[in-house]
PDB file of N, CA and C in Angstrom:
ATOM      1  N   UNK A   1     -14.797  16.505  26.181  1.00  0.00           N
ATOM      2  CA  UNK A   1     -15.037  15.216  25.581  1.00  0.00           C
ATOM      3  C   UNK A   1     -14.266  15.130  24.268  1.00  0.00           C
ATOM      4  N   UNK A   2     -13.551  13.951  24.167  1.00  0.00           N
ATOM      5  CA  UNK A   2     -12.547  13.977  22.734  1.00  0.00           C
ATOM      6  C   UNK A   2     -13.279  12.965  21.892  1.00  0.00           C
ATOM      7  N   UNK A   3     -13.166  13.635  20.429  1.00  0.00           N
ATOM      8  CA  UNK A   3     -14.172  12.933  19.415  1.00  0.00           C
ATOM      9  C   UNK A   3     -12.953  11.994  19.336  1.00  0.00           C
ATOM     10  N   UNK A   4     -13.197  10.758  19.162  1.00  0.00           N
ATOM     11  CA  UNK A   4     -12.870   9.403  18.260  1.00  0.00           C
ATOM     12  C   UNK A   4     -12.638   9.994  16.614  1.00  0.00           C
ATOM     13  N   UNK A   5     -11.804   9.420  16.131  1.00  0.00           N
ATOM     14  CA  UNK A   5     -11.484   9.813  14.557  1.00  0.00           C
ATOM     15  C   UNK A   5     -12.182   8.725  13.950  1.00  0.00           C
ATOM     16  N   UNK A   6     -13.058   9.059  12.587  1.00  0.00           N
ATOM     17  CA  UNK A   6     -13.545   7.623  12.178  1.00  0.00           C
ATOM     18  C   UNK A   6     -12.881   7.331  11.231  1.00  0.00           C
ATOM     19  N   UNK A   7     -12.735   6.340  10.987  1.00  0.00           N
ATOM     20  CA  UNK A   7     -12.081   5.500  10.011  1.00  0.00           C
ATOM     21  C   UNK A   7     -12.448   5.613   8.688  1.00  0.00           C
ATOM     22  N   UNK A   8     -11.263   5.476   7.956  1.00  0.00           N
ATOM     23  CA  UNK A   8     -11.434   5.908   6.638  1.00  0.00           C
ATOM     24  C   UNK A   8     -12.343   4.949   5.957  1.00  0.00           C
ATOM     25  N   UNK A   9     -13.084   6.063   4.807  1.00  0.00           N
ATOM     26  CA  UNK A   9     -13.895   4.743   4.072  1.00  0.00           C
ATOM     27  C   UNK A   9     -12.952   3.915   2.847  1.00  0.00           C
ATOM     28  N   UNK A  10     -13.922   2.927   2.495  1.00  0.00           N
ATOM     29  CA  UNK A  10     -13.660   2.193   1.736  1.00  0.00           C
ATOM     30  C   UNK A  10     -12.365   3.060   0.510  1.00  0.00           C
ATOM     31  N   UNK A  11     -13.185   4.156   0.102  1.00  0.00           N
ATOM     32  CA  UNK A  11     -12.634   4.763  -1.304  1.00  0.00           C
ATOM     33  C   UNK A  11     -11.516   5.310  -0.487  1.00  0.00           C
ATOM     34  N   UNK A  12     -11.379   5.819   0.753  1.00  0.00           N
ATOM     35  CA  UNK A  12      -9.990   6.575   0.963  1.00  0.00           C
ATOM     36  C   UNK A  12      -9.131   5.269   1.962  1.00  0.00           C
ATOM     37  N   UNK A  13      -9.432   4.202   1.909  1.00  0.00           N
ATOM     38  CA  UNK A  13      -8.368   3.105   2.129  1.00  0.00           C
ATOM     39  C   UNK A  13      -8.327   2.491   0.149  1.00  0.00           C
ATOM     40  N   UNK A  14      -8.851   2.741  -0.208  1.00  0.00           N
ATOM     41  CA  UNK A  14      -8.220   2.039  -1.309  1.00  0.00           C
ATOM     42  C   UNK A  14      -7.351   3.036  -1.970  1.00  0.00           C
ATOM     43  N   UNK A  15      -7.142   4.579  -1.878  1.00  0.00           N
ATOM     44  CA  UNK A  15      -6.688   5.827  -2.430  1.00  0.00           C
ATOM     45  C   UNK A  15      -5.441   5.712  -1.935  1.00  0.00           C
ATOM     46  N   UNK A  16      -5.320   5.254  -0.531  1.00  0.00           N
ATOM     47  CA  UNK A  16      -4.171   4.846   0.296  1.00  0.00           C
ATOM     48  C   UNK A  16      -3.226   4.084  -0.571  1.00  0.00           C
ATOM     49  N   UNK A  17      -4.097   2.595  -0.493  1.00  0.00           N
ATOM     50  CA  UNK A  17      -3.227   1.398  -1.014  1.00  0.00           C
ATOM     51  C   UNK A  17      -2.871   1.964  -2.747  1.00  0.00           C
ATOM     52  N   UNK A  18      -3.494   2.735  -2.816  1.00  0.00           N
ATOM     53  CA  UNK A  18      -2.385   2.891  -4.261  1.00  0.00           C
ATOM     54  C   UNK A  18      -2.136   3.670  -4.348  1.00  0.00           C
ATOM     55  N   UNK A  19      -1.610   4.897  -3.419  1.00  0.00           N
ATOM     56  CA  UNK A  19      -0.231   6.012  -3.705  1.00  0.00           C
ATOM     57  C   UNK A  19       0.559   4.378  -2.913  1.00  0.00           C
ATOM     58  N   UNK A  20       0.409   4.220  -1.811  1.00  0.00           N
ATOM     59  CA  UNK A  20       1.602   2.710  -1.170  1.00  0.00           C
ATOM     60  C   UNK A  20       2.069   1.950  -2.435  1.00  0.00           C
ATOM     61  N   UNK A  21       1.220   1.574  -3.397  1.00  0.00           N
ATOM     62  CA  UNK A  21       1.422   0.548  -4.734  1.00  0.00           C
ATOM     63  C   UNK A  21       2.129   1.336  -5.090  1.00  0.00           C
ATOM     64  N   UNK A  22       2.045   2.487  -5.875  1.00  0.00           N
ATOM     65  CA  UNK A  22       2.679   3.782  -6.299  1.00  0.00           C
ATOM     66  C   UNK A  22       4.133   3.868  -6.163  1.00  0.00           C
ATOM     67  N   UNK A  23       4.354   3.678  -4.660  1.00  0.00           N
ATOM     68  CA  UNK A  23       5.630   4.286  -4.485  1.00  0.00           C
ATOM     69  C   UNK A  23       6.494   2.468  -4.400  1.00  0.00           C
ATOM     70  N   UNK A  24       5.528   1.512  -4.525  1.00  0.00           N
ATOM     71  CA  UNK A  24       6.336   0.631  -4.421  1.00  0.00           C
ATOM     72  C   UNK A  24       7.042   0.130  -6.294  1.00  0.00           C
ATOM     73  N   UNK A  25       6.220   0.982  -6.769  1.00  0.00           N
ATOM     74  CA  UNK A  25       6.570   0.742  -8.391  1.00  0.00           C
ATOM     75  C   UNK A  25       7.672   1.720  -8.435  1.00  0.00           C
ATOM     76  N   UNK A  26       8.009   2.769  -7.792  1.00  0.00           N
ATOM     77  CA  UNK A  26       8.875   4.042  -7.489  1.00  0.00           C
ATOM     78  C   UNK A  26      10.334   3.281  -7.387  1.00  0.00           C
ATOM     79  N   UNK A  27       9.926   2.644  -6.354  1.00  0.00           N
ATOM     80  CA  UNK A  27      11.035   1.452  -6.252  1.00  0.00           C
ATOM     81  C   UNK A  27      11.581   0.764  -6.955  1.00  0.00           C
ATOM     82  N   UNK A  28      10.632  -0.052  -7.502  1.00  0.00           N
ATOM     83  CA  UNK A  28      11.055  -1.067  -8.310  1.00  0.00           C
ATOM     84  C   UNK A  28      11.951  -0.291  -9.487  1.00  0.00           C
ATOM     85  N   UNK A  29      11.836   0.904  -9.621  1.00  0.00           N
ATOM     86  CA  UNK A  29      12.049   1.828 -11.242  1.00  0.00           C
ATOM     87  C   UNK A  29      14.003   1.991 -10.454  1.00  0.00           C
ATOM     88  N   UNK A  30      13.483   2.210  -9.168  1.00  0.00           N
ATOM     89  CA  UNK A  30      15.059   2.560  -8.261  1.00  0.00           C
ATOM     90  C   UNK A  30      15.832   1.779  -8.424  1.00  0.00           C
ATOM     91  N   UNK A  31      15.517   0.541  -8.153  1.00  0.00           N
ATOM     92  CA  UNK A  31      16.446  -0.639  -8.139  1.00  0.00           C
ATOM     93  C   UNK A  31      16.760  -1.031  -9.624  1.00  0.00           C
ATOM     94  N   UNK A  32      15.502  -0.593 -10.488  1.00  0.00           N
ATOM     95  CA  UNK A  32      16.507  -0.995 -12.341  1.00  0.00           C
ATOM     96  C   UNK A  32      17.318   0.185 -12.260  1.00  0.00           C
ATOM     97  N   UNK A  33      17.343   1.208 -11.760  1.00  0.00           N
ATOM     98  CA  UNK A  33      18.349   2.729 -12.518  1.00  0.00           C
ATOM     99  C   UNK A  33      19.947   1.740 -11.605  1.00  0.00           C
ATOM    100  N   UNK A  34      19.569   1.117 -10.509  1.00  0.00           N
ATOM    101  CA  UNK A  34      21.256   0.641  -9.540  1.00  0.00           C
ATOM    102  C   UNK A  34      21.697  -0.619  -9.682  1.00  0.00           C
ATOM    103  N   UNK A  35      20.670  -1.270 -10.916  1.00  0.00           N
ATOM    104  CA  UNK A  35      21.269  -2.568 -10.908  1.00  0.00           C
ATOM    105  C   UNK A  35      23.026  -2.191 -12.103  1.00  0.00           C
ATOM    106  N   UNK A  36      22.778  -1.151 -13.013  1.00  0.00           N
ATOM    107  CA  UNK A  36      23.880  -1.044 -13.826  1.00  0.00           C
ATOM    108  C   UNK A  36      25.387  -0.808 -12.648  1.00  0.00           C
ATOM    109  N   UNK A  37      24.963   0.268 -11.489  1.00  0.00           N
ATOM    110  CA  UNK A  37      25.884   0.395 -10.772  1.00  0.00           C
ATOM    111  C   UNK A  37      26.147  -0.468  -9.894  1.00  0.00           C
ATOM    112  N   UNK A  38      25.474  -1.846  -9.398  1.00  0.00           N
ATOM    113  CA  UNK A  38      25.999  -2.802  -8.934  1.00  0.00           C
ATOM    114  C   UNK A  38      27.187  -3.785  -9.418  1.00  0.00           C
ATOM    115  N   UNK A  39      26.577  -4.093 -10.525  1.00  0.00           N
ATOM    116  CA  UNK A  39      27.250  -4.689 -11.680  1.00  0.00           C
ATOM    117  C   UNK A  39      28.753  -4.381 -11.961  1.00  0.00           C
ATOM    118  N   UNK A  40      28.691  -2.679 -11.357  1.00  0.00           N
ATOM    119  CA  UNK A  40      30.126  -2.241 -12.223  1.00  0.00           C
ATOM    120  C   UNK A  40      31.251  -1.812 -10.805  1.00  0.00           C
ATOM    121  N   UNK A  41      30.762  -2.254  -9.921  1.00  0.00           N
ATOM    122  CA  UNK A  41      31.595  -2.761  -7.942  1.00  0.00           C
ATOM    123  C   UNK A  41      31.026  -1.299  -7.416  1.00  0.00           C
ATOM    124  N   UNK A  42      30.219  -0.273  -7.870  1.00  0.00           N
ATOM    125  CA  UNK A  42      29.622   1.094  -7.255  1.00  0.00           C
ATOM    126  C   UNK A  42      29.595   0.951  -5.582  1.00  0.00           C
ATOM    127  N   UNK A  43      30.555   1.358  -5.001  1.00  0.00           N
ATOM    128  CA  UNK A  43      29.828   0.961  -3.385  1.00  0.00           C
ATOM    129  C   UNK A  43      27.935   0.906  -3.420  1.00  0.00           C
ATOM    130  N   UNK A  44      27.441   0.074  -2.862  1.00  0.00           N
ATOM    131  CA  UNK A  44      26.038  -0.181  -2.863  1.00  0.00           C
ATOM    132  C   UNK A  44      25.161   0.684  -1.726  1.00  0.00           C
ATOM    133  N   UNK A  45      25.839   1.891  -1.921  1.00  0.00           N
ATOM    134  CA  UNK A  45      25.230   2.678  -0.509  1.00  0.00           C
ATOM    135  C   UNK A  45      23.505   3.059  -0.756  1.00  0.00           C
ATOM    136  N   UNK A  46      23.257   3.446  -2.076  1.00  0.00           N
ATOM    137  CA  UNK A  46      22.302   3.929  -2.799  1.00  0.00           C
ATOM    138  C   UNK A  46      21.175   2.907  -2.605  1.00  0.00           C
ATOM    139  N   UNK A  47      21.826   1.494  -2.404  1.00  0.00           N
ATOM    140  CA  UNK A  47      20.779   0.249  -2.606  1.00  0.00           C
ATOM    141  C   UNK A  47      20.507   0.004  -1.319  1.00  0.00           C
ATOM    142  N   UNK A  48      21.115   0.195  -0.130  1.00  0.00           N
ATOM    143  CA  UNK A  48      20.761   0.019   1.038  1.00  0.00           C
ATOM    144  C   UNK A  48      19.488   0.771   1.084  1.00  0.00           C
ATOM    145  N   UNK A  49      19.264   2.413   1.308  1.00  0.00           N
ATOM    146  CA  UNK A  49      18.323   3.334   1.170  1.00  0.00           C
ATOM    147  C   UNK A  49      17.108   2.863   0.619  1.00  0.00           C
ATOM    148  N   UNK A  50      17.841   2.083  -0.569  1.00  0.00           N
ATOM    149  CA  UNK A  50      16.618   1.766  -1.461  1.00  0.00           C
ATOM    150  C   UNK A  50      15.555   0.269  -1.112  1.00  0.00           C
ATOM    151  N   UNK A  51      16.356  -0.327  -0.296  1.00  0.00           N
ATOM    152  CA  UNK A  51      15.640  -1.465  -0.090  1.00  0.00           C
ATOM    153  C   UNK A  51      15.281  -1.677   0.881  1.00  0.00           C
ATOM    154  N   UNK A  52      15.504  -0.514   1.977  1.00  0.00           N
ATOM    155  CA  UNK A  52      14.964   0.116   3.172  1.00  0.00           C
ATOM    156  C   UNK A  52      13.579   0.214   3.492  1.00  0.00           C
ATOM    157  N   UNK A  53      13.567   1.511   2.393  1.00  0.00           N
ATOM    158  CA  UNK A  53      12.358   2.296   1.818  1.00  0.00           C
ATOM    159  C   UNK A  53      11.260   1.207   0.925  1.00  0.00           C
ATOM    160  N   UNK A  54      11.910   0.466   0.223  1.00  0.00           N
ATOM    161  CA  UNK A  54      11.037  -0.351  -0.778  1.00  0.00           C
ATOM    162  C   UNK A  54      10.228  -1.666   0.818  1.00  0.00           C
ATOM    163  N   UNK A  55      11.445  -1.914   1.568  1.00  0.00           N
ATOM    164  CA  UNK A  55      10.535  -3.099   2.530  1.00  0.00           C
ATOM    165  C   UNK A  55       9.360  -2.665   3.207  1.00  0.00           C
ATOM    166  N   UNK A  56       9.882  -1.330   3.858  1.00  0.00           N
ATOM    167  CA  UNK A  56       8.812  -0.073   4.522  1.00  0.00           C
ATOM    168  C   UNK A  56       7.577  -0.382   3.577  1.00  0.00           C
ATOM    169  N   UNK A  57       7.525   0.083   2.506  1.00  0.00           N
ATOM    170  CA  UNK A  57       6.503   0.573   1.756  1.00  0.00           C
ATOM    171  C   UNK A  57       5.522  -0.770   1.082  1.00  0.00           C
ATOM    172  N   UNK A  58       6.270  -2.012   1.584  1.00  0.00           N
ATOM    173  CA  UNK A  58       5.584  -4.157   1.151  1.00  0.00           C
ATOM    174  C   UNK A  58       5.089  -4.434   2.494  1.00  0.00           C
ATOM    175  N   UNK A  59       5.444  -3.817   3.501  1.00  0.00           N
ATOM    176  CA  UNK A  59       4.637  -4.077   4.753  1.00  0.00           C
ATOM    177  C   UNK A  59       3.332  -3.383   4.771  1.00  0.00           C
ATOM    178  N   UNK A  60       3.916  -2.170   4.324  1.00  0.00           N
ATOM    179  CA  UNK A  60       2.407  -0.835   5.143  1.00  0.00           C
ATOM    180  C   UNK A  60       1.329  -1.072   3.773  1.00  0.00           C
ATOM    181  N   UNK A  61       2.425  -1.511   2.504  1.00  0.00           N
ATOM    182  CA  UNK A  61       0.906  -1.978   1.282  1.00  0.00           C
ATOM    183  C   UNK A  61       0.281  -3.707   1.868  1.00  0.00           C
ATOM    184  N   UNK A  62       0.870  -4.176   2.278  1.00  0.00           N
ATOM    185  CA  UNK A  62       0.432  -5.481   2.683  1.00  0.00           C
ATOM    186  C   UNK A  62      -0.763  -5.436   3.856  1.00  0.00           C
ATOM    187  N   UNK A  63      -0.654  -4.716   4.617  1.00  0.00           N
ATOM    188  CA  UNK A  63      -1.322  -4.482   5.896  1.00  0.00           C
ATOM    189  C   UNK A  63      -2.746  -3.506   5.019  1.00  0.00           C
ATOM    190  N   UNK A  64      -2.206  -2.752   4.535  1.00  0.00           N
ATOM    191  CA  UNK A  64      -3.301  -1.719   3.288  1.00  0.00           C
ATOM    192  C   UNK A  64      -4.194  -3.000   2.814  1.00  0.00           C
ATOM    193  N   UNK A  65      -3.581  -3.555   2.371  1.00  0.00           N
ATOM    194  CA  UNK A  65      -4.423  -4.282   1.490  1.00  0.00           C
ATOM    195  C   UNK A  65      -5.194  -5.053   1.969  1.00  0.00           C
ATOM    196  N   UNK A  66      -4.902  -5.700   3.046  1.00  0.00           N
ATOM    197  CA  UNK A  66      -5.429  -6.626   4.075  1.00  0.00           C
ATOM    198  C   UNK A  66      -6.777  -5.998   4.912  1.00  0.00           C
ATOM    199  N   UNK A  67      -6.597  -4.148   4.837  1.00  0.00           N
ATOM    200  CA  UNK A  67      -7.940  -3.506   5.538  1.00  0.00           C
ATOM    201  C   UNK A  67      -8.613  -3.295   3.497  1.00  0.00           C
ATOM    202  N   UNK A  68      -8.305  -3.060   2.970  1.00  0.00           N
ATOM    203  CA  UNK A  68      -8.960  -2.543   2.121  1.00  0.00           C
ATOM    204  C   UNK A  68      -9.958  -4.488   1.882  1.00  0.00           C
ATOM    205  N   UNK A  69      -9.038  -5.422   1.666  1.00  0.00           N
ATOM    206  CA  UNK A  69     -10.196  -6.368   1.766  1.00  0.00           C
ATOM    207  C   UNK A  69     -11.171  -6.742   2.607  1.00  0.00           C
ATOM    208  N   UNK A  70     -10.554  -6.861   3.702  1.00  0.00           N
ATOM    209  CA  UNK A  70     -11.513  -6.603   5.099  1.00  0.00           C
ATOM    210  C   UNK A  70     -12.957  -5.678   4.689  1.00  0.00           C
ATOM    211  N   UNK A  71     -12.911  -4.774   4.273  1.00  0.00           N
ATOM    212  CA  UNK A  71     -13.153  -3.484   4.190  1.00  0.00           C
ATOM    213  C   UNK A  71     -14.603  -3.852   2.923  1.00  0.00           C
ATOM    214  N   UNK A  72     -14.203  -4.139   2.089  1.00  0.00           N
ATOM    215  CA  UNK A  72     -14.853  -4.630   0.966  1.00  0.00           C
ATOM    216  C   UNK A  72     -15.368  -5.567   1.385  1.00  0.00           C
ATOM    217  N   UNK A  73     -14.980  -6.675   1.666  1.00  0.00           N
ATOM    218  CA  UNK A  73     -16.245  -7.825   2.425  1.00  0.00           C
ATOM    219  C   UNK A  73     -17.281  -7.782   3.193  1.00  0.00           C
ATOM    220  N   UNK A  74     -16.544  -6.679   3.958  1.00  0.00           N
ATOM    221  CA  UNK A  74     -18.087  -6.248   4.869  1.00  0.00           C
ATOM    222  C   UNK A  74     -19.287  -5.647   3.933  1.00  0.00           C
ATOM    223  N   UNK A  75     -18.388  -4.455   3.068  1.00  0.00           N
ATOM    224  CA  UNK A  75     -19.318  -3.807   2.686  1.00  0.00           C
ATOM    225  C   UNK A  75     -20.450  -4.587   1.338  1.00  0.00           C
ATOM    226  N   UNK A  76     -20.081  -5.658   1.410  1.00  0.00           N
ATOM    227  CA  UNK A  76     -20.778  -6.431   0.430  1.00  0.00           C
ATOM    228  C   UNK A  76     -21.371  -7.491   0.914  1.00  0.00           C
ATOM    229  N   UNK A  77     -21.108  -7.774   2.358  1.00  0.00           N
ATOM    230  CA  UNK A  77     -22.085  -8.735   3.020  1.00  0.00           C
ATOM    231  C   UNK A  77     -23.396  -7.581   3.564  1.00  0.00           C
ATOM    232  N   UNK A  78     -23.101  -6.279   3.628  1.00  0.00           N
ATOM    233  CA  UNK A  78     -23.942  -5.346   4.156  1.00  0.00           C
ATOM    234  C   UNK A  78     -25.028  -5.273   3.041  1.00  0.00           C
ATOM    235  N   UNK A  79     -24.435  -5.375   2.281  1.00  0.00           N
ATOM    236  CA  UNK A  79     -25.078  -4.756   1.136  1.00  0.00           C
ATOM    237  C   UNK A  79     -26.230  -6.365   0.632  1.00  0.00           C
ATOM    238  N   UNK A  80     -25.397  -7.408   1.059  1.00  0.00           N
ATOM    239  CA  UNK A  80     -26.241  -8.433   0.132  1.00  0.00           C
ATOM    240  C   UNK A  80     -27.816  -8.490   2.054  1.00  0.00           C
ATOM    241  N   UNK A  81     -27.639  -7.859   2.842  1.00  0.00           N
ATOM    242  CA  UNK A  81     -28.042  -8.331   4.239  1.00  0.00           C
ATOM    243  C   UNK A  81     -29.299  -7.384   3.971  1.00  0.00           C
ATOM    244  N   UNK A  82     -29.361  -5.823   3.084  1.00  0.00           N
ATOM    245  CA  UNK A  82     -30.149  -5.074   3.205  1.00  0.00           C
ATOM    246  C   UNK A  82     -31.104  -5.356   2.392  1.00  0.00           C
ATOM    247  N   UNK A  83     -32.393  -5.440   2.899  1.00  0.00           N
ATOM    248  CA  UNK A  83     -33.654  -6.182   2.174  1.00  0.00           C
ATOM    249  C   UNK A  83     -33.803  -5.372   0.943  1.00  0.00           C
ATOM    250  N   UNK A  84     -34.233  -5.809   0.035  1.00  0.00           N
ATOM    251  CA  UNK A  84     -34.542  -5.231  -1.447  1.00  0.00           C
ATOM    252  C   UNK A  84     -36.232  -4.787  -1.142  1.00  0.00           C
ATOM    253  N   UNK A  85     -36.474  -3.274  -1.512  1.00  0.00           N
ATOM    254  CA  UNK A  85     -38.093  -2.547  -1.884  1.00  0.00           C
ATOM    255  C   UNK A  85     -38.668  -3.411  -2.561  1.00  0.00           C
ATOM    256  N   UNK A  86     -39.925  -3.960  -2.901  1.00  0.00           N
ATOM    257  CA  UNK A  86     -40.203  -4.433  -3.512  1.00  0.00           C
ATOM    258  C   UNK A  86     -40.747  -3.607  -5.067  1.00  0.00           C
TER     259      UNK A  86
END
């Protein structure tokens, strides 16, 4: 019998979406170090790589972000659903 993997919680989808944020600021730092070598006719080989990697990393944070809200709504409709002790 094969166990099912469970799904990450809340805190390790949001741990996710920000090493993803992380590396998309990684980026952004990439593209200021190649804007000087654009500027100056640098073949743009460096920027291809880079804007490769940077689109990769606006999808898989976009989709991140989209479970991490998901994710949070539930857990706060759960939370407002569970009767209060008196």
């Amino acid at each position: 019998m094969q166990m099912q993997p469970s799904s990450p919680t809340l805190r390790e989808s949001v741990d996710d979406l920000d090493q993803r944020l992380a590396r998309i600021g990684a980026g952004a730092s990439m593209l200021r170090s190649l804007a000087p070598q654009i500027r100056h006719g640098v073949p743009p080989t460096a920027l291809v790589k880079a804007t490769e990697d940077l689109g990769r990393d606006l999808l898989l944070a976009s989709a991140q972000l989209e479970l991490v809200h998901e994710r949070a709504v539930l857990e706060l409709t759960s939370l407002r659903d569970t009767p209060r002790s008196p």
